[in-house]
N, C-alpha and C. Protein backbone atom coordinates (compact mmCIF):
# COMPACT_ATOMS: atom_id res chain seq x y z
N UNK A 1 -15.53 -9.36 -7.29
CA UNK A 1 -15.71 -8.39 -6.24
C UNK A 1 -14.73 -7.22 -6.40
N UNK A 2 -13.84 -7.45 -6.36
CA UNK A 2 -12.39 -6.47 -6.71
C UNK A 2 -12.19 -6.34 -8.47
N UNK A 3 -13.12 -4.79 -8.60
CA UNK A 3 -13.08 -4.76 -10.11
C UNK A 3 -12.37 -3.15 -10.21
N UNK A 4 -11.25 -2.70 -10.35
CA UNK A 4 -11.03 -1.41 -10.56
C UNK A 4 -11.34 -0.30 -10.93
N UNK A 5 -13.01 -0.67 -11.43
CA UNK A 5 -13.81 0.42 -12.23
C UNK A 5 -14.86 0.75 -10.61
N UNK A 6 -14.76 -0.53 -9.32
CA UNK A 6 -15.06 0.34 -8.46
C UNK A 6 -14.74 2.02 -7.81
N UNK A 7 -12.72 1.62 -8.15
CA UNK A 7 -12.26 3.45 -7.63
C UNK A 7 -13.01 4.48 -8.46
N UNK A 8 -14.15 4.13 -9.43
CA UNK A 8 -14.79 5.73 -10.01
C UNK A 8 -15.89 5.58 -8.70
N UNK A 9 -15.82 5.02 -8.10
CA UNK A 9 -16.71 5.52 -7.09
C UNK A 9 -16.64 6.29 -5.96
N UNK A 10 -14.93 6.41 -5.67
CA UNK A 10 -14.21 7.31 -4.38
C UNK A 10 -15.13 8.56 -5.06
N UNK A 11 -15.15 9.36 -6.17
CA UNK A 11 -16.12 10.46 -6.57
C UNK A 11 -17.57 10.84 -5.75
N UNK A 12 -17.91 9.49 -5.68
CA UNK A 12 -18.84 9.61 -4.54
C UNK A 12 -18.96 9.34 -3.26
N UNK A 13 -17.96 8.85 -2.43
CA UNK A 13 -17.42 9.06 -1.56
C UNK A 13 -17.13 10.78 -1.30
N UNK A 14 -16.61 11.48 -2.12
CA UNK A 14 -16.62 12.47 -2.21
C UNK A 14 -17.28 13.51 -1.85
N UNK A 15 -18.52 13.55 -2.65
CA UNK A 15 -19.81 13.88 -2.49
C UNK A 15 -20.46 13.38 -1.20
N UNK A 16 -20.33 12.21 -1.16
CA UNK A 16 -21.30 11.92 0.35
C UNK A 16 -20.68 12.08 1.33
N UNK A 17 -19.50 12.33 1.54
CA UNK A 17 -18.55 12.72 2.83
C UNK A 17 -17.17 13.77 2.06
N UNK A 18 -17.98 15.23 1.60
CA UNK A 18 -16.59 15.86 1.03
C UNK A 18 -15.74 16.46 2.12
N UNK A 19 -15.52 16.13 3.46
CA UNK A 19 -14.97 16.93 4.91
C UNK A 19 -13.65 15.60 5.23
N UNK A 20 -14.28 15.07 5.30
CA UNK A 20 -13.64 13.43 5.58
C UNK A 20 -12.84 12.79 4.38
N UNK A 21 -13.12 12.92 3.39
CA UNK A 21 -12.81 12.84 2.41
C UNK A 21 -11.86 13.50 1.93
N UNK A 22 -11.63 14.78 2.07
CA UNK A 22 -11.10 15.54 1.74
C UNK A 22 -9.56 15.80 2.64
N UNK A 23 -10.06 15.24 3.35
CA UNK A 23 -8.33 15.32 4.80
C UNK A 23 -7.72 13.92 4.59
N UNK A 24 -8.59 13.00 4.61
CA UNK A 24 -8.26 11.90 3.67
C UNK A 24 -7.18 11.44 2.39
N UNK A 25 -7.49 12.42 1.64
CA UNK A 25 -6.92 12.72 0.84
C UNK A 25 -5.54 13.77 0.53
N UNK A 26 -5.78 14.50 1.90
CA UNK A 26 -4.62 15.26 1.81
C UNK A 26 -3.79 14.62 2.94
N UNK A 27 -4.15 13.72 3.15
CA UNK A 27 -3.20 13.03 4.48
C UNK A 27 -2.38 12.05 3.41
N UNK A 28 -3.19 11.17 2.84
CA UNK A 28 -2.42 10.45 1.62
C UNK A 28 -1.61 11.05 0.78
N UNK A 29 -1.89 12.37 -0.01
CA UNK A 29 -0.84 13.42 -0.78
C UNK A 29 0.31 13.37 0.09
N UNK A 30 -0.02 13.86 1.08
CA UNK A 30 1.49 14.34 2.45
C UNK A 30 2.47 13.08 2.46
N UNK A 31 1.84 11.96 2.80
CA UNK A 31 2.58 10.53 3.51
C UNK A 31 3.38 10.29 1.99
N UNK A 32 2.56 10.34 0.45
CA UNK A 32 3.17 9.77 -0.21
C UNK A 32 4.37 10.84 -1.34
N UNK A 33 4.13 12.05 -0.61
CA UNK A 33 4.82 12.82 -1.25
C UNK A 33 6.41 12.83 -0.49
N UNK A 34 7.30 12.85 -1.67
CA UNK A 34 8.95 12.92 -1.77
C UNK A 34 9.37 13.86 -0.15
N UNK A 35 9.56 13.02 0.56
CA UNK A 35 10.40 13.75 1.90
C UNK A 35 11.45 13.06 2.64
N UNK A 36 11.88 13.05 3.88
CA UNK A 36 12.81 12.42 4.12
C UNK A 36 13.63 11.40 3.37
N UNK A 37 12.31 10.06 3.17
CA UNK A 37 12.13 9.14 2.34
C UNK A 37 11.39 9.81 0.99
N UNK A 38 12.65 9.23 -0.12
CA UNK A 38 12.24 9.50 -1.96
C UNK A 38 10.97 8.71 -1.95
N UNK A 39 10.31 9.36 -3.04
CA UNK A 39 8.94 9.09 -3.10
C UNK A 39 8.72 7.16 -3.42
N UNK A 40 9.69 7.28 -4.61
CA UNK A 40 10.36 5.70 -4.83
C UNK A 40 10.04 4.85 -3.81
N UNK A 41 11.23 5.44 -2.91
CA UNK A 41 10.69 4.06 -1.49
C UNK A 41 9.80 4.33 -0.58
N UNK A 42 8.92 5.25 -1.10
CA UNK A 42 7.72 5.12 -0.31
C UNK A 42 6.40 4.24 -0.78
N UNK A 43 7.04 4.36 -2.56
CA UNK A 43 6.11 3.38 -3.18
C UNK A 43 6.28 1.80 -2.78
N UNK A 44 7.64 1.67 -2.91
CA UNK A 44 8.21 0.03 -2.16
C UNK A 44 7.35 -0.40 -0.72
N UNK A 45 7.26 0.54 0.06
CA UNK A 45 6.63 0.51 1.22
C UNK A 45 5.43 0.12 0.89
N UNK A 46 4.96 1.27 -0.09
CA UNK A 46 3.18 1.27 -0.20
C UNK A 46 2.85 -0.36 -0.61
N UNK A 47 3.68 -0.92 -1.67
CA UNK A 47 3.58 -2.06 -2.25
C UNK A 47 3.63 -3.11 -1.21
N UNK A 48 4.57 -3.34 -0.21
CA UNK A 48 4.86 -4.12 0.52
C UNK A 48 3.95 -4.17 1.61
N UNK A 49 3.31 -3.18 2.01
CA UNK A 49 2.17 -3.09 3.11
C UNK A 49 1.05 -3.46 1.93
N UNK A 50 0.86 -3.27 1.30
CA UNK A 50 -0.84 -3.92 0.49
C UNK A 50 -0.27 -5.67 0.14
N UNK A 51 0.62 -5.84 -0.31
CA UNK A 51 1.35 -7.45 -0.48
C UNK A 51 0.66 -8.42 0.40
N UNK A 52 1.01 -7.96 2.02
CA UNK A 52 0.60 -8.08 3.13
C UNK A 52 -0.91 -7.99 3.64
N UNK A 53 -1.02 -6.55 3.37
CA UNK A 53 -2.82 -6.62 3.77
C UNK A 53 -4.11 -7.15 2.41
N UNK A 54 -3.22 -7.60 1.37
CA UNK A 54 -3.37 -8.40 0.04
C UNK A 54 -4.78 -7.46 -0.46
N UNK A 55 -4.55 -6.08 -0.77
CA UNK A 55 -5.33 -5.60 -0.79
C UNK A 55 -4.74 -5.46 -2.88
N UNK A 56 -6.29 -5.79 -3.36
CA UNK A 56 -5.85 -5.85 -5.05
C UNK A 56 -6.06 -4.45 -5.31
N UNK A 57 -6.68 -3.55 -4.68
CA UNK A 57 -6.67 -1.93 -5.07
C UNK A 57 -5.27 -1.37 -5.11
N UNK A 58 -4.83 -1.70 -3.96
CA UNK A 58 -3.64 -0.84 -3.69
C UNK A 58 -2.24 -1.19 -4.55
N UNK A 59 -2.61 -2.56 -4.37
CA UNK A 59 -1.60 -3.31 -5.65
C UNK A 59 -1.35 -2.94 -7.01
N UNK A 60 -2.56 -2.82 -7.65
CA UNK A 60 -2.51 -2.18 -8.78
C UNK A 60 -2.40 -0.64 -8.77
N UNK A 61 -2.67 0.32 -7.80
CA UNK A 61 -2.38 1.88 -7.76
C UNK A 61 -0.87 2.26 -7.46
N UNK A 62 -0.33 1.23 -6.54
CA UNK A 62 0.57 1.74 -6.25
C UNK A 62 2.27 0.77 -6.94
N UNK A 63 1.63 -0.33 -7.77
CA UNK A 63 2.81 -0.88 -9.14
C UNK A 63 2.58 0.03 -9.75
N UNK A 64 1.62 1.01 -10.25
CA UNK A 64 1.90 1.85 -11.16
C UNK A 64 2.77 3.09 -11.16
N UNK A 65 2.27 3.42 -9.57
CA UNK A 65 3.04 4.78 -9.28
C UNK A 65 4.51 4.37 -8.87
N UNK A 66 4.72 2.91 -8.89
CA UNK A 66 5.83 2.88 -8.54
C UNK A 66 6.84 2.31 -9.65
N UNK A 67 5.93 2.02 -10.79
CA UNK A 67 6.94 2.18 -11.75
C UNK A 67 7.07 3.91 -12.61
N UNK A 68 6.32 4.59 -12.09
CA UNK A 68 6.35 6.00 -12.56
C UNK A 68 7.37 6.43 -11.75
N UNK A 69 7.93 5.79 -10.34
CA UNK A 69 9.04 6.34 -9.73
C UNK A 69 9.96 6.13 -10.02
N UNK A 70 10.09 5.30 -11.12
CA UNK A 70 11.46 4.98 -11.20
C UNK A 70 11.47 3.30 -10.84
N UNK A 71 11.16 2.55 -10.28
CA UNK A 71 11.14 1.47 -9.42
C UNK A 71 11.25 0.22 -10.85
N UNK A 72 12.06 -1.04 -10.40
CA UNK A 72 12.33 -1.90 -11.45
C UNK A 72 11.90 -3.20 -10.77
N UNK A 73 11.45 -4.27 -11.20
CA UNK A 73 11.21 -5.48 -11.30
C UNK A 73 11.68 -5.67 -10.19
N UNK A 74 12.74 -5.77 -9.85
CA UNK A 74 13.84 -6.58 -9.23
C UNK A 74 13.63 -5.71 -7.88
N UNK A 75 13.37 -4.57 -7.40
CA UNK A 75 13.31 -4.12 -6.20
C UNK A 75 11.90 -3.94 -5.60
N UNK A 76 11.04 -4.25 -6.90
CA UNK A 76 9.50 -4.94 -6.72
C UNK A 76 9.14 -6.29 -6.01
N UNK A 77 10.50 -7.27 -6.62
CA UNK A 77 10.15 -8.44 -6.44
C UNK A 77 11.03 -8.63 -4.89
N UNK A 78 11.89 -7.89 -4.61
CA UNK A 78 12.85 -7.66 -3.44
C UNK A 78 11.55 -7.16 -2.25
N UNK A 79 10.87 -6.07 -2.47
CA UNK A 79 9.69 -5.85 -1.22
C UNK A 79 8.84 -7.04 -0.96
N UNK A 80 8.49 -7.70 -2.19
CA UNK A 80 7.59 -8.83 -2.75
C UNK A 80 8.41 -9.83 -1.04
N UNK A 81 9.76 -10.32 -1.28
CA UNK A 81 9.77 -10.91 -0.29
C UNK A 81 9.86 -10.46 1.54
N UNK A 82 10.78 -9.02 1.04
CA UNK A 82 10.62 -8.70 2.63
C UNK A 82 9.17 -8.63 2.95
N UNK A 83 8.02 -8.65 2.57
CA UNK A 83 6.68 -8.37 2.92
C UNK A 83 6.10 -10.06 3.70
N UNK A 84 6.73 -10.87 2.74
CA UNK A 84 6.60 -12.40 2.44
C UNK A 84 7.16 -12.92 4.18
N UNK A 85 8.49 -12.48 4.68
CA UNK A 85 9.23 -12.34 5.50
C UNK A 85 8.65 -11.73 6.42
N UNK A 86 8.26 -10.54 6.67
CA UNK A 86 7.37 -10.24 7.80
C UNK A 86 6.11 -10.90 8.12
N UNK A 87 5.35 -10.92 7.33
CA UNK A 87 4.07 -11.91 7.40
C UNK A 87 4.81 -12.86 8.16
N UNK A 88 5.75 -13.86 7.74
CA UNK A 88 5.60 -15.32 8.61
C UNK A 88 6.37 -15.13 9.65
N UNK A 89 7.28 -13.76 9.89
CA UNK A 89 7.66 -13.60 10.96
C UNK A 89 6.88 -13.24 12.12
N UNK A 90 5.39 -12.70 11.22
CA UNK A 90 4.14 -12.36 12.73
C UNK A 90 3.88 -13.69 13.29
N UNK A 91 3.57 -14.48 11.91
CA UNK A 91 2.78 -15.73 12.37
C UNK A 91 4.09 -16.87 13.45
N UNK A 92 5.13 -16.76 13.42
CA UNK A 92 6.69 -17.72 14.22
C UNK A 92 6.06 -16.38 15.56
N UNK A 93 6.06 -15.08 15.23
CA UNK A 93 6.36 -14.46 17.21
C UNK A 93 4.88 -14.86 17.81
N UNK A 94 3.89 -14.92 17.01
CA UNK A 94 2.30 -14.71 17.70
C UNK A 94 2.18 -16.54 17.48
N UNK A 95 2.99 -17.46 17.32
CA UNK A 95 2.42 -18.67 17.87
C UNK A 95 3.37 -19.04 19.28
N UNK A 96 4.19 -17.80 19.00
CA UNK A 96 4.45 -18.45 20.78
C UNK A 96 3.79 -17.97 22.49
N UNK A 97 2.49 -17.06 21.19
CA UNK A 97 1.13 -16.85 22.70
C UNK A 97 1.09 -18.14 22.98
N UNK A 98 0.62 -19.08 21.64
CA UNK A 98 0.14 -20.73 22.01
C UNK A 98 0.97 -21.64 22.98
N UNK A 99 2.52 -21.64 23.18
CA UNK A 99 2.88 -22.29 23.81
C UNK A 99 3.11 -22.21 25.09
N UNK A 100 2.50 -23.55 25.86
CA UNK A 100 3.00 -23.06 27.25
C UNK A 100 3.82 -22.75 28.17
């Protein structure tokens, strides 16, 4: 299902919605471009939120751009757990809806 030769299809996304698409795209340029936060740890971010929403697109787009930032193993594998860490910290606050 998750084959990376799907992203040649955002092209047509493109085409069939170029308005939406297109702000889309410049909303993503903005968020991931170098500001307050270096672009670097915005990639750490990007990585650590797809880790989480275990999305295999984003995983592979954004290890790449984030070893183009500069980014090493070790602060890969460092988001790898704070991501790991939030996840089971949702699942410890949202099982105490369950208790009475």
């Amino acid at each position: 299902m998750y084959d990376m030769a799907n992203l040649k299809k955002v092209k047509t996304l493109k085409e069939l919605a170029p308005e939406g698409m297109a702000a889309y795209l410049a909303f993503d340029a903005a968020a991931m471009k170098d500001g307050a936060i270096p672009k670097k740890y915005k990639e750490l971010i990007a990585l650590a939120v797809a880790f989480t929403t275990q999305c295999p697109y984003c995983i592979e787009v954004h290890a790449k751009a984030a070893r183009q930032a500069g980014c090493t193993d070790a602060e890969i594998a460092e988001a790898t757990v704070v991501a790991a860490a939030l996840r089971a910290g949702g699942a410890i606050t949202h099982g105490t809806h369950a208790i009475g």
